[in-house]
Each structure stands twice: as C-alpha cells, then as structure tokens.
C-alpha atoms as a PDB file:
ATOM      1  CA  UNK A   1     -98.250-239.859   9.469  1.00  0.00           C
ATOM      2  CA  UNK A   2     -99.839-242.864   7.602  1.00  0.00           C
ATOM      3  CA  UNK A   3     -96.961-244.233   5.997  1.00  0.00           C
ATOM      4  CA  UNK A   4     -94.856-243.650   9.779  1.00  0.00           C
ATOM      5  CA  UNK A   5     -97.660-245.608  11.484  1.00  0.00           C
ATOM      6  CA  UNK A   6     -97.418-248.012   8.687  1.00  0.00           C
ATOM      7  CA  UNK A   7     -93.833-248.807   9.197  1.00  0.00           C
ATOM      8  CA  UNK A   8     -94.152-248.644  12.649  1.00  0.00           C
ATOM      9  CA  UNK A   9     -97.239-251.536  12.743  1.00  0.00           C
ATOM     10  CA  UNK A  10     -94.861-253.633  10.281  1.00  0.00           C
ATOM     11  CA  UNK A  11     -91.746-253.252  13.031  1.00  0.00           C
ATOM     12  CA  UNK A  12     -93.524-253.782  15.853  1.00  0.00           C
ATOM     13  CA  UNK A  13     -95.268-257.443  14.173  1.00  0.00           C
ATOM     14  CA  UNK A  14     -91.802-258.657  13.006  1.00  0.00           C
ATOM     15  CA  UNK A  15     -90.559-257.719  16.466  1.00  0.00           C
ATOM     16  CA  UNK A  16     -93.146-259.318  18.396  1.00  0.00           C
ATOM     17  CA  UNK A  17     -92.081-262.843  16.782  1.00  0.00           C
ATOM     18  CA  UNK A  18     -87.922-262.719  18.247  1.00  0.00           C
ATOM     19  CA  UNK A  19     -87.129-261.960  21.986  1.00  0.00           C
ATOM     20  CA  UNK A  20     -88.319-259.261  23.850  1.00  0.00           C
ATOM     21  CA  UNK A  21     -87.083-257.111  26.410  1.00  0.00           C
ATOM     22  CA  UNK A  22     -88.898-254.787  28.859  1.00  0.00           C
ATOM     23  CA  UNK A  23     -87.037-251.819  27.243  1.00  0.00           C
ATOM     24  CA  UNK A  24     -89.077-252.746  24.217  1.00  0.00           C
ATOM     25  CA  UNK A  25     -91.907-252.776  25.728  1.00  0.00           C
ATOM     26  CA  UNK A  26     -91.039-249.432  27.050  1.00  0.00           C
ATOM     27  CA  UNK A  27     -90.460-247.875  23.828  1.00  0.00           C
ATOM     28  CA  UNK A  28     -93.218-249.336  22.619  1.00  0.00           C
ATOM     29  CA  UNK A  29     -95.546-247.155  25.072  1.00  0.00           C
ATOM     30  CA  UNK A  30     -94.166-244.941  24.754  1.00  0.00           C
ATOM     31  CA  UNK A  31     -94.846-244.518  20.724  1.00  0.00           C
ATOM     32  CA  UNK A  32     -98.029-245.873  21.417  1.00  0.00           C
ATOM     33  CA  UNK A  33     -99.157-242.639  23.975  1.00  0.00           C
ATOM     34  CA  UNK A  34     -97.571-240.373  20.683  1.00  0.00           C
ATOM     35  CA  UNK A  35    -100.112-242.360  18.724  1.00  0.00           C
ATOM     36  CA  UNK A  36    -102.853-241.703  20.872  1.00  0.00           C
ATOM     37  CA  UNK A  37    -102.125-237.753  21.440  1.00  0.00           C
ATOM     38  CA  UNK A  38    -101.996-237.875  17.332  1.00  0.00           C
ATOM     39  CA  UNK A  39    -105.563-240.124  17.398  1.00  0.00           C
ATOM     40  CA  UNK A  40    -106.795-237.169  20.061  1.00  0.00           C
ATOM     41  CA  UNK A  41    -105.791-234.691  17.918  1.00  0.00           C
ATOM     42  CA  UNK A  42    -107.679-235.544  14.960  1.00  0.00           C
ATOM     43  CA  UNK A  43    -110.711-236.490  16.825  1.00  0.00           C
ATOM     44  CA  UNK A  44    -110.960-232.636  17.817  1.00  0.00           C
ATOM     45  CA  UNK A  45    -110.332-231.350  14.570  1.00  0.00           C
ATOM     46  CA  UNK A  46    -112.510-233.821  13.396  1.00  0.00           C
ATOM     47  CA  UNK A  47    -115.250-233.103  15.391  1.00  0.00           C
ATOM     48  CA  UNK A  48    -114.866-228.904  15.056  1.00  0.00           C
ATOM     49  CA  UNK A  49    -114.582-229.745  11.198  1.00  0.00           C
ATOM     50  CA  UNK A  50    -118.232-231.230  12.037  1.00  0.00           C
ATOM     51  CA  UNK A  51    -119.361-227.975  14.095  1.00  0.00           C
ATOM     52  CA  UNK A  52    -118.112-225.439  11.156  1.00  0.00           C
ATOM     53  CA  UNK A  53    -119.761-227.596   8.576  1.00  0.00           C
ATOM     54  CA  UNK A  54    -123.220-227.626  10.341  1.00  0.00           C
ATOM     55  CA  UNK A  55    -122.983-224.176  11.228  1.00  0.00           C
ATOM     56  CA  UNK A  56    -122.635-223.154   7.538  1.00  0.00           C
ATOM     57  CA  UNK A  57    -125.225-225.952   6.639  1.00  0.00           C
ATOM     58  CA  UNK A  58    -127.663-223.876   8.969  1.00  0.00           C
ATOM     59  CA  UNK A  59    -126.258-220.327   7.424  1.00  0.00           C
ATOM     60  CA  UNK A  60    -126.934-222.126   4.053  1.00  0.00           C
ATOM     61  CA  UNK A  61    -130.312-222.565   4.684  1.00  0.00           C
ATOM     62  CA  UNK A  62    -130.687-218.793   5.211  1.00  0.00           C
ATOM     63  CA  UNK A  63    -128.884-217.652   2.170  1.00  0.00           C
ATOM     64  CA  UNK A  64    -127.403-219.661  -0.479  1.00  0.00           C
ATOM     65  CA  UNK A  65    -123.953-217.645  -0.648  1.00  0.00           C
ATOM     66  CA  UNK A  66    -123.109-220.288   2.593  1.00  0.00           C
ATOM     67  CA  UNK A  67    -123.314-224.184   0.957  1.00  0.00           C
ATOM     68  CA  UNK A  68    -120.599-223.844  -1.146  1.00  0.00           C
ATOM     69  CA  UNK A  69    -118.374-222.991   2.182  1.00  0.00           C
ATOM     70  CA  UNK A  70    -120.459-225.971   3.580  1.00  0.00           C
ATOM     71  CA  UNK A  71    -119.584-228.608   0.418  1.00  0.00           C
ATOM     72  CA  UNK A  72    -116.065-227.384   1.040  1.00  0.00           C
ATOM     73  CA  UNK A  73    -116.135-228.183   4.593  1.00  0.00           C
ATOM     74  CA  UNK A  74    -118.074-231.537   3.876  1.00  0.00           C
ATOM     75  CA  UNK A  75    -115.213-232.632   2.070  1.00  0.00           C
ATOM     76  CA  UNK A  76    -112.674-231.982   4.854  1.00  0.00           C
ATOM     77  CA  UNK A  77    -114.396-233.699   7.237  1.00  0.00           C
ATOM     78  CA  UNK A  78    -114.733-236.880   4.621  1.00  0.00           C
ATOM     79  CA  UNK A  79    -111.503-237.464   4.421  1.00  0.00           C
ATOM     80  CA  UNK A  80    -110.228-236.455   8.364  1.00  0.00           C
ATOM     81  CA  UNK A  81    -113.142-238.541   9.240  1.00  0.00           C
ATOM     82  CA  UNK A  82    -111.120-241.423   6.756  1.00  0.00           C
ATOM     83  CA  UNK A  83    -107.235-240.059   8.432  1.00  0.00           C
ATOM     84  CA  UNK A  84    -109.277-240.819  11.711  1.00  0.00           C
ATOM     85  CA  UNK A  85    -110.588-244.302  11.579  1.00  0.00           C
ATOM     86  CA  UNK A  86    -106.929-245.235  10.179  1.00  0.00           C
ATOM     87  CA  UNK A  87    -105.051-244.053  13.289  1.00  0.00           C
ATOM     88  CA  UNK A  88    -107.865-245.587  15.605  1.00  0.00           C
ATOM     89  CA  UNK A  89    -107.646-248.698  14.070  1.00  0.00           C
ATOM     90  CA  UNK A  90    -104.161-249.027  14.048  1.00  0.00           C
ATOM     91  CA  UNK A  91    -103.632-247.741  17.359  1.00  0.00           C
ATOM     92  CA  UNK A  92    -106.011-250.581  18.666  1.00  0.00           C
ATOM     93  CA  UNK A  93    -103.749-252.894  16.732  1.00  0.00           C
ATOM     94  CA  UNK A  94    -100.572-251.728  18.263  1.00  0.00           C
ATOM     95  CA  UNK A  95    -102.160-252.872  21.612  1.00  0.00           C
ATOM     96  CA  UNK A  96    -103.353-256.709  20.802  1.00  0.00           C
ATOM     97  CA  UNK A  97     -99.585-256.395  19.691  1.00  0.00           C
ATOM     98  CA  UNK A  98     -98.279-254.659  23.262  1.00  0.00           C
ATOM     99  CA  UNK A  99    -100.598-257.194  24.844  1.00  0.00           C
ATOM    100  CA  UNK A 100     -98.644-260.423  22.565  1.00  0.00           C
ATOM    101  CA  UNK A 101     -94.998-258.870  23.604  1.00  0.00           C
ATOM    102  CA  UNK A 102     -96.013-258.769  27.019  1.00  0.00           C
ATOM    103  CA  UNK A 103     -97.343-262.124  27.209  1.00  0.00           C
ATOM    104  CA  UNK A 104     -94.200-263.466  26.163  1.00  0.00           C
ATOM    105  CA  UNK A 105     -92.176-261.578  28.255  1.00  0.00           C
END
C-alpha cells in the first residue's frame, strides 16, 4: 500500500501542473475516499492493537507468563502506529493537491 500511495502522490503532483478536467477530479475522489476507508481501517486495527496490548500489560502485571505476549503486541502497534501516520499524512496531502486541481479548474 505504501509504495501504491507513493506512486499515486507522484501522479497526482505531475498532473496537477498540465490541464485538468472534471473527470480528473472525479477520479481523483474517488481514490482519495479508497484512501480514507484504507486510513479508517488502520486506525481500528490500530487502536484494538492498543486494547490487546494493554490488556496483556494488565494480565502481565498478574503473572509474568503475559509480557512477552505484551512486547510482542508492543511491537505491532509500533510499526501500524508508523503504517498509520504515513497514510494520514499523505491522504491530507492528496487534498491541498484536490484543492490546487480544483482551483485551476
């Protein structure tokens, strides 16, 4: 999904600098509401990945045998928490660029 988004950003700047038509800007919301189901998405995993992991950081507190199931879980949410900020940020960026393309038009 990073490197699609990627491309995607890098389309839609070299786009937004030629001639625009309202069927771009069409397609263009419309991959920007599939951006934002994926950015919803994550943000609920992200945020059960945060549940589990402070449920079994509570367990862990009663016996032991739970924190390594927490560490584990730590780690997930690290690096969704990472996948997560990536889409928000770029999906904020695909709307300055919406907002350019539809100035011009």
């Amino acid at each position: 999904m990073k490197k699609y988004l990627m491309n995607y950003v890098r389309e839609m700047e070299a786009k937004k600098t030629s001639h625009v038509t309202s069927k771009d800007l069409e397609e263009f919301r419309v991959k920007i509401s599939f951006f934002q189901h994926e950015r919803l998405i994550h943000l609920l995993v992200t945020l059960f990945f945060a549940i589990f992991a402070l449920v079994f950081l509570a367990l862990g507190m009663v016996s032991y045998i739970f924190l390594p199931i927490f560490f584990i879980l730590l780690v997930f949410l690290i690096f969704y928490i990472l996948h997560y900020f990536f889409l928000e940020n770029n999906v904020q960026y695909l709307y300055k660029i919406y907002d350019e393309m539809a100035k011009k038009l």
